[in-house]
Protein backbone atom coordinates (compact mmCIF):
# COMPACT_ATOMS: atom_id res chain seq x y z
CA UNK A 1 1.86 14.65 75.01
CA UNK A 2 3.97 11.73 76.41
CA UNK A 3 0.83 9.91 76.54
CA UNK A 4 -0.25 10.06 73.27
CA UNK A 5 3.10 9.19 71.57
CA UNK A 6 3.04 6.81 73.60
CA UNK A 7 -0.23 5.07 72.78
CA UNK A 8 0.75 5.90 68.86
CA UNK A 9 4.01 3.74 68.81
CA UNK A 10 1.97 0.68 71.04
CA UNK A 11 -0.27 0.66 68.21
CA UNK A 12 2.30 1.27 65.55
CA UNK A 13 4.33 -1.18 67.21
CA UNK A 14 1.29 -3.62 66.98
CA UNK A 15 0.84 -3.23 62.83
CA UNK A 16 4.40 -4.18 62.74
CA UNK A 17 4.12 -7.26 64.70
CA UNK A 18 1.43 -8.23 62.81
CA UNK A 19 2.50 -7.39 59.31
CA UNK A 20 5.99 -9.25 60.27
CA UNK A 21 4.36 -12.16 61.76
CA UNK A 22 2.21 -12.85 58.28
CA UNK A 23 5.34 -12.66 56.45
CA UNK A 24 6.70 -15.00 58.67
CA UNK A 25 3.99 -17.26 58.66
CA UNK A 26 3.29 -17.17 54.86
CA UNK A 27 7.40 -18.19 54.38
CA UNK A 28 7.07 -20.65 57.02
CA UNK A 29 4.24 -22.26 55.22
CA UNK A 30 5.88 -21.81 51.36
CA UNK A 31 8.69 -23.51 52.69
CA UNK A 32 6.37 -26.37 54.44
CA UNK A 33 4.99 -27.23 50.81
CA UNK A 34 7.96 -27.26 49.45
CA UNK A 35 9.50 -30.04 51.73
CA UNK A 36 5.92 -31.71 51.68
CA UNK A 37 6.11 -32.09 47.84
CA UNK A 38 9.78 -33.33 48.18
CA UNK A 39 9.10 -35.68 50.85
CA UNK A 40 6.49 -37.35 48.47
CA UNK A 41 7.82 -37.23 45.45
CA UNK A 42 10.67 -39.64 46.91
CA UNK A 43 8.16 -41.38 48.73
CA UNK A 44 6.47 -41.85 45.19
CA UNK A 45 10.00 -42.62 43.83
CA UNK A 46 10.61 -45.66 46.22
CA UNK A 47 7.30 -47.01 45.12
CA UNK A 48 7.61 -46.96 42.34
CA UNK A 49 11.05 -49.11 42.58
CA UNK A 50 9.23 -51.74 44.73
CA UNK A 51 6.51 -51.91 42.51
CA UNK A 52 8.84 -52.64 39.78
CA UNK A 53 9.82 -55.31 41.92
CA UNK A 54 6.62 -57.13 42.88
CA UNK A 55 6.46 -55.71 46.39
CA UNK A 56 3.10 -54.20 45.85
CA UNK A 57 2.36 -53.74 49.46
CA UNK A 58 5.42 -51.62 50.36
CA UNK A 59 4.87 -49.36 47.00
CA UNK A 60 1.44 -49.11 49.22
CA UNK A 61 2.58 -48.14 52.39
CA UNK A 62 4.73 -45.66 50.88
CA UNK A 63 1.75 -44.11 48.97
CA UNK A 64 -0.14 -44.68 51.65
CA UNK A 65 2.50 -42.18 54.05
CA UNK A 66 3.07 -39.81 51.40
CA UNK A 67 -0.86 -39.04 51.32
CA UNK A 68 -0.82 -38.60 54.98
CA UNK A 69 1.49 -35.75 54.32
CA UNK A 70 -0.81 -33.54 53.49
CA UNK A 71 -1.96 -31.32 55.30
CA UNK A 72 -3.29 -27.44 55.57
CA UNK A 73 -3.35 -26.78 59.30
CA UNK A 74 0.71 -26.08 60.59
CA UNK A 75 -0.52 -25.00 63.67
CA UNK A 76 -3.48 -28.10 64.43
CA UNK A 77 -0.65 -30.49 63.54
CA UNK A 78 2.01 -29.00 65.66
CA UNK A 79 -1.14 -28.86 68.77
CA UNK A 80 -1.74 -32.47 67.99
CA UNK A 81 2.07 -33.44 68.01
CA UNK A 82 2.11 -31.65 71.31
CA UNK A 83 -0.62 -33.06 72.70
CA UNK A 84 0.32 -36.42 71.89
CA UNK A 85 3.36 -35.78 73.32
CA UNK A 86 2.89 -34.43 76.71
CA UNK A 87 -0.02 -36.68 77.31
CA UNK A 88 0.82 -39.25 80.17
CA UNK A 89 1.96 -41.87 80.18
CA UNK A 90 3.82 -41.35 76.82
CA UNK A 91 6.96 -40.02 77.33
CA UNK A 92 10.53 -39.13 74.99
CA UNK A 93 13.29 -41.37 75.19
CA UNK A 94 16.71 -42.03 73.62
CA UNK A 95 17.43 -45.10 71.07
CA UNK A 96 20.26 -46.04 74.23
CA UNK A 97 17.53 -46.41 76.56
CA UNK A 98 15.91 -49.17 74.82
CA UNK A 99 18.93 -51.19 72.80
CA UNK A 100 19.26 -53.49 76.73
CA UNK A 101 22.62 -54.49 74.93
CA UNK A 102 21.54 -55.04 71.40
CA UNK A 103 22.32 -53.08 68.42
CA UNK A 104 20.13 -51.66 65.87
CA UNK A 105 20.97 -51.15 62.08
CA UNK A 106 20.62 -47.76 61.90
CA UNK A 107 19.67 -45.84 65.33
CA UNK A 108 16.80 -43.38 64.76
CA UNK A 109 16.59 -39.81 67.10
CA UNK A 110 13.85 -41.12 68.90
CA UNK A 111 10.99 -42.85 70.56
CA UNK A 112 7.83 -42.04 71.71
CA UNK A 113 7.18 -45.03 74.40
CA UNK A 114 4.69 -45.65 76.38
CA UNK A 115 5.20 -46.12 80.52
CA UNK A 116 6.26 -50.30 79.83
CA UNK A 117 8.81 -48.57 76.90
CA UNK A 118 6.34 -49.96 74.21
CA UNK A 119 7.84 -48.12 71.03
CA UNK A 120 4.70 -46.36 69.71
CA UNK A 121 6.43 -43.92 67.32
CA UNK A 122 10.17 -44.12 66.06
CA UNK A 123 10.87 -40.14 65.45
CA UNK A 124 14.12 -39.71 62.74
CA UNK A 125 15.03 -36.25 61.49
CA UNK A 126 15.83 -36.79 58.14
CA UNK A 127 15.13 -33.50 56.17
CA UNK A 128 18.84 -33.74 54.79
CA UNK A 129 18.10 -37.45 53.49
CA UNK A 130 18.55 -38.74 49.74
CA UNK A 131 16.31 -41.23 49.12
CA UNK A 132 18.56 -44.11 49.34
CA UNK A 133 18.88 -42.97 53.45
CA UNK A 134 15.06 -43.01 53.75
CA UNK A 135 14.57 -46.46 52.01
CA UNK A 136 16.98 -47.45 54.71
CA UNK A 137 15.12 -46.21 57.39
CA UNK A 138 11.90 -47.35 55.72
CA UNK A 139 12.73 -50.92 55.73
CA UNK A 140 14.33 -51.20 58.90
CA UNK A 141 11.38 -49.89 61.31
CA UNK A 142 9.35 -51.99 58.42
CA UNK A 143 11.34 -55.04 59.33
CA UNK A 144 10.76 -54.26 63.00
CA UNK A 145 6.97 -53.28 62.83
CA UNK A 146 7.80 -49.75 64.08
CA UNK A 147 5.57 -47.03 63.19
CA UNK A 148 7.65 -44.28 62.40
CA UNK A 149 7.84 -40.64 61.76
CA UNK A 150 10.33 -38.65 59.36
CA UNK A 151 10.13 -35.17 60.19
């Protein structure tokens, strides 16, 4: 009898995991929009402000990024990240590592270097940011030709 209460609360067990886990995952990806359609709509915001200007090209860009946002596949992007990450000779490094004395405006998280500390992606964790923070950080790895990344 042990047995087969046994194999019942395995399976029961199971059903739960998996009903939980969609929950989880439909939240997770709710909440992804959400922060997806922010993130643009301030993208869209600055261009429009540097379009009003004459800086056509930056208004661009910005489009350009907030387009790029888009995407359907969490769990391809986050295997692409990771793959990208890990791959030799890439590696994670602090903004310390790489100042050799200087100073930078505004010091982002990270960067993704390469094994002679070429900066191929400047990582900055700005989900808290108002758009006047981001235009910062825009224009700085702008004025330094740093591809960047605002997660």
């Amino acid at each position: 009898m042990n047995s087969v209460f046994s194999t019942f609360l395995d399976r029961l067990a199971e059903r739960f995991t998996a009903i939980l886990a969609s929950v989880v995952s439909s939240r997770v990806e709710s909440l992804r929009a959400e922060a997806q359609a922010e993130q643009q709509s301030q993208l869209e915001d600055l261009a429009r402000k540097y379009e009003a200007d004459g800086k056509s090209s930056i208004a661009q860009a910005l489009r350009e990024r907030a387009v790029r946002l888009t995407t359907g596949n969490l769990a391809g992007d986050g295997a692409t990240v990771i793959d990208l990450v890990s791959a030799e000779p890439l590696r994670i490094t602090g903004p310390n590592s790489l100042l050799n004395g200087g100073t930078l405006e505004s010091l982002p998280d990270a960067f993704i270097v390469d094994d002679e500390d070429v900066v191929l992606w400047v990582i900055e964790f700005g989900g808290g940011y108002d758009t006047e923070r981001v235009q910062e950080f825009h224009l700085d790895c702008v004025s330094r030709n740093l591809p960047y990344q605002l997660w």
